[in-house]
Protein backbone atom coordinates (compact mmCIF):
# COMPACT_ATOMS: atom_id res chain seq x y z
CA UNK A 1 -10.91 18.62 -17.60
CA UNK A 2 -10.62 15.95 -20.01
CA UNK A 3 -9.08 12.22 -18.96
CA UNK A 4 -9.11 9.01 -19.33
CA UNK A 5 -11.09 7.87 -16.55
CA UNK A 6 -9.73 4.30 -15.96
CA UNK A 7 -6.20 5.47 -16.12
CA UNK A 8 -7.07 8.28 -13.34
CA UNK A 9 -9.04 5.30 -11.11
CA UNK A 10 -6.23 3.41 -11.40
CA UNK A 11 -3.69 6.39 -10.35
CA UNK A 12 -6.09 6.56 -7.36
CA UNK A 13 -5.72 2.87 -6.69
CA UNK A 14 -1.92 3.06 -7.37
CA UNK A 15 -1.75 6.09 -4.54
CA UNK A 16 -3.66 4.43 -2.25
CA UNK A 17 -1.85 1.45 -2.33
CA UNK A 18 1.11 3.23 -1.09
CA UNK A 19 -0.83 5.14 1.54
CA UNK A 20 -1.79 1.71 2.22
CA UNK A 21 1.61 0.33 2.47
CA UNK A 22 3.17 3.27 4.85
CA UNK A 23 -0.25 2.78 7.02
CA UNK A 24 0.45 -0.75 8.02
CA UNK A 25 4.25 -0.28 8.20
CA UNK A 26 3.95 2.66 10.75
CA UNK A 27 1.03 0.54 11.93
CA UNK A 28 2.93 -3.22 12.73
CA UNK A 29 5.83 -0.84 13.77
CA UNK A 30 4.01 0.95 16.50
CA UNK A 31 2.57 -2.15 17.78
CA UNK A 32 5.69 -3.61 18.18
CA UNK A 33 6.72 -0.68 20.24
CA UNK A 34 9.61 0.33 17.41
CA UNK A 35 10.04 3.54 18.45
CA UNK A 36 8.38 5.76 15.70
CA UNK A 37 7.47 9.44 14.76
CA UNK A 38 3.59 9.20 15.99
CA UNK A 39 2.88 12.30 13.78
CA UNK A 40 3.75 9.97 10.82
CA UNK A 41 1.46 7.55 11.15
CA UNK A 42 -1.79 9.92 11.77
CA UNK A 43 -0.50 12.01 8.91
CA UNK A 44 -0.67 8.83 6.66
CA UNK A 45 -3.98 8.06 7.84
CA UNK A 46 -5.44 11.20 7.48
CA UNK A 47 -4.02 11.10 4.02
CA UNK A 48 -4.93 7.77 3.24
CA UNK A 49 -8.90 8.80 4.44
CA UNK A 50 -8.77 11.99 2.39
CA UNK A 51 -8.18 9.97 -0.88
CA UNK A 52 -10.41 6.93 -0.50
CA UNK A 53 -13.01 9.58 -0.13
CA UNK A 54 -12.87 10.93 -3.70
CA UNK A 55 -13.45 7.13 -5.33
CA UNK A 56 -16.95 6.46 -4.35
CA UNK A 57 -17.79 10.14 -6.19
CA UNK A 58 -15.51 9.57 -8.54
CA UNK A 59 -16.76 6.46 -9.27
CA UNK A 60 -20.08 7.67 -10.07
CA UNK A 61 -18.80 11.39 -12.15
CA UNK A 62 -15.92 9.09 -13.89
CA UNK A 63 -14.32 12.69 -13.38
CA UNK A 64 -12.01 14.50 -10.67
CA UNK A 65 -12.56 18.26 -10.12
CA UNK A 66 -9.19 20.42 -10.43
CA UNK A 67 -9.21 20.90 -6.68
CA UNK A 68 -9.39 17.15 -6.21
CA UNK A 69 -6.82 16.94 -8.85
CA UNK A 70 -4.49 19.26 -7.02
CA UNK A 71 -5.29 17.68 -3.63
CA UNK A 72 -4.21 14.05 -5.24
CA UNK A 73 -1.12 16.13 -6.53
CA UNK A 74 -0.53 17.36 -3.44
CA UNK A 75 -0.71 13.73 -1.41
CA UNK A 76 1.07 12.14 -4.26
CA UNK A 77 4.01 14.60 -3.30
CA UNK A 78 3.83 13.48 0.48
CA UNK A 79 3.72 10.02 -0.11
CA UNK A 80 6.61 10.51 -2.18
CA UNK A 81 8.60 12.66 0.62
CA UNK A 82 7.45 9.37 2.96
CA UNK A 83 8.58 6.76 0.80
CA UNK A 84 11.96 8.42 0.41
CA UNK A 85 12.71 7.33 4.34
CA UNK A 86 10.35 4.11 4.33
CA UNK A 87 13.24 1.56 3.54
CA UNK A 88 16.41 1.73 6.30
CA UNK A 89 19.67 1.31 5.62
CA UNK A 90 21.97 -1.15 7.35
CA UNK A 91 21.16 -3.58 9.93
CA UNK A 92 17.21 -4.58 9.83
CA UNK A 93 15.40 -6.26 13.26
CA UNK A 94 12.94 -9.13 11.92
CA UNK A 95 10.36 -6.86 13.92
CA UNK A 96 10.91 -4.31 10.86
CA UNK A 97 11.20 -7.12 8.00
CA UNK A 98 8.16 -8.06 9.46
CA UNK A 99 6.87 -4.68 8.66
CA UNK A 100 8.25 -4.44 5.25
CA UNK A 101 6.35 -7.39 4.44
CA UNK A 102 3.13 -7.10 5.92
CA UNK A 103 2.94 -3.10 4.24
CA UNK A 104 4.06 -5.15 1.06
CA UNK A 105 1.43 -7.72 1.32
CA UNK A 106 -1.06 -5.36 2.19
CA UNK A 107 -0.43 -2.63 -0.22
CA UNK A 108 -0.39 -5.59 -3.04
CA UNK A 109 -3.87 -6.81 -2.25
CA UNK A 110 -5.25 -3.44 -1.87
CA UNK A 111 -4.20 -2.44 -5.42
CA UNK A 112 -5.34 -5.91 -6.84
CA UNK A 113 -8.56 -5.30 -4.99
CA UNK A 114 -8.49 -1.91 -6.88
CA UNK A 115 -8.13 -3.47 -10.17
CA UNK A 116 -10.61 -5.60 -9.74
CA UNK A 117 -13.14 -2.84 -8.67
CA UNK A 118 -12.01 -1.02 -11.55
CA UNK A 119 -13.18 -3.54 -13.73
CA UNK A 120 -16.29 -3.80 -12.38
CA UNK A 121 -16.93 0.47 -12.74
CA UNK A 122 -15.99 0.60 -15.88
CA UNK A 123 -17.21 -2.57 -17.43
CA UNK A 124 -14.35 -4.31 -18.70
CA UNK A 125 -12.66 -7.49 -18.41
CA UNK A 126 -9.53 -7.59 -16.12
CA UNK A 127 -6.70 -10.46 -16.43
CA UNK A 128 -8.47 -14.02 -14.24
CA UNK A 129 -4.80 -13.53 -12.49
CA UNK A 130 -6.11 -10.65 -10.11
CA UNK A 131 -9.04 -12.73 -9.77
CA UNK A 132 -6.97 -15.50 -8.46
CA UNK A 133 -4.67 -13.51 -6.41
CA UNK A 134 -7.07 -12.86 -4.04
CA UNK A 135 -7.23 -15.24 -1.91
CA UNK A 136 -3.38 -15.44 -2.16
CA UNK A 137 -3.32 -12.18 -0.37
CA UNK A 138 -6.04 -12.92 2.44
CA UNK A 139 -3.87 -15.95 3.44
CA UNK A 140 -0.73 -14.21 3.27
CA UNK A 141 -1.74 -11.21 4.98
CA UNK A 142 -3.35 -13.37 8.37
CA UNK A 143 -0.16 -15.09 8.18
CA UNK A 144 1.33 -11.54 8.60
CA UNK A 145 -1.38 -10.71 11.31
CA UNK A 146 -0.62 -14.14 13.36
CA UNK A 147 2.74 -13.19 13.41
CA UNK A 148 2.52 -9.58 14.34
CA UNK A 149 0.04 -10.76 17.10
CA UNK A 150 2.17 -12.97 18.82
CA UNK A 151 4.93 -10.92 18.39
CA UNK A 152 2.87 -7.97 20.27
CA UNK A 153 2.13 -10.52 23.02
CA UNK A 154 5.69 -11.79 23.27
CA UNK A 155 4.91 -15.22 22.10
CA UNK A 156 7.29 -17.82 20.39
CA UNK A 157 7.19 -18.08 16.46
CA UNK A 158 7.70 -20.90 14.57
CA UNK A 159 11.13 -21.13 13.44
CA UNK A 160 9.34 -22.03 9.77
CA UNK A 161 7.44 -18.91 9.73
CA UNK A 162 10.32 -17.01 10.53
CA UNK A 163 12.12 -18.16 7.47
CA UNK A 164 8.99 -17.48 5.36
CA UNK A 165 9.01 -13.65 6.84
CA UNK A 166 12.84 -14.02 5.89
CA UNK A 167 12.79 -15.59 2.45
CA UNK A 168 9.43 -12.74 1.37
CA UNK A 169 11.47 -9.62 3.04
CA UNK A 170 14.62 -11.05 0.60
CA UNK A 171 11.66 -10.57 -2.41
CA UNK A 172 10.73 -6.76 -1.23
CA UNK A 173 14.08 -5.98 -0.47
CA UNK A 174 15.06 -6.97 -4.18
CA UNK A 175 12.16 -5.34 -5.54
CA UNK A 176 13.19 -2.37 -3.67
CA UNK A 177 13.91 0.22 -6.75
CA UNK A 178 10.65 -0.91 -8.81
CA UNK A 179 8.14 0.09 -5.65
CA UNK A 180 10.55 3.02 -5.42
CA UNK A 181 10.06 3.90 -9.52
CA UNK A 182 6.31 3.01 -9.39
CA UNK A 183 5.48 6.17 -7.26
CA UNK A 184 6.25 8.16 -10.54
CA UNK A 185 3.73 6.53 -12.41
CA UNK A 186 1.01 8.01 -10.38
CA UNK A 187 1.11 11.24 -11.57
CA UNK A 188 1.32 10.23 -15.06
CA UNK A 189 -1.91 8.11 -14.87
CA UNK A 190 -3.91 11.32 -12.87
CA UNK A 191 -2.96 13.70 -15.20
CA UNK A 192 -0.19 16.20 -13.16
């Protein structure tokens, strides 16, 4: 199968990043006790598993097999059915904004994280931004953690860090139709 091996790594990357998103929303959701379709969250997992598996091969090869390809086709279509119910309508808790953000923040480093590793597989040079972004992301997403821990334990939070969680789930929720569009992109860059 011929194709261009940095745009299928970075399909991968793209993909996981929104397994990685649903994982840590159905993730800080079920830890907040917001009741939740268990199911979902072990399906994303197992999904989420299935596909970081094929990068360390894939890595080496710099090629995906046609059943791997139809396997990626095939999660790319669940995490598309998945994403079509991930953002609510109407009244959001701050337990869920919370949850919006964190998935955000975590499925943003993950794919910068993935960018970066695909510059380092493929020997080329990748925009000093991503390089920069990542410690942007580690402090962002303990902020998230701190919050969603003393949240779990029933803890006061800062009134500041409230309005942080706020002001970033105002940023997702305008960004809303671009992480919705992105999903299409996938299987453009994989080759389905």
């Amino acid at each position: 199968m011929t194709m261009d091996a940095r745009k299928v790594y970075n399909g991968i990357v793209l993909l996981t990043g929104y397994l990685q998103r649903l994982y840590v929303f159905e993730n800080i959701l079920h830890q907040l006790n917001i009741p939740r379709d268990q199911d979902r969250l072990e399906k994303v997992k197992e999904l989420f598993d299935d596909s970081l598996a094929m990068l360390p091969l894939f890595e080496q090869t710099k090629e995906l097999t046609e059943t791997q390809v139809k396997k990626l086709e095939s999660v790319t279509a669940e995490v598309e059915k998945l994403m079509a119910t991930y953002f609510k309508e109407g009244q959001i808790s701050f337990n869920e904004k919370l949850a919006y953000v964190g998935s955000t923040l975590y499925s943003e480093q993950h794919v910068n994280l993935g960018i970066l590793r695909l510059g380092k597989v493929f020997q080329v040079e990748v925009n000093k931004d991503f390089e920069m972004r990542v410690k942007f992301y580690e402090e962002r997403t303990k902020f998230i953690d701190t919050i969603v821990s003393l949240m779990k334990k029933n803890q006061q939070v800062e009134e500041k860090a409230m309005e942080i969680i706020e002001m970033w789930y105002e940023n997702v929720a305008k960004n809303k139709n671009n992480i919705m569009n992105d999903i299409r992109m996938i299987g453009q860059l994989i080759g389905f």
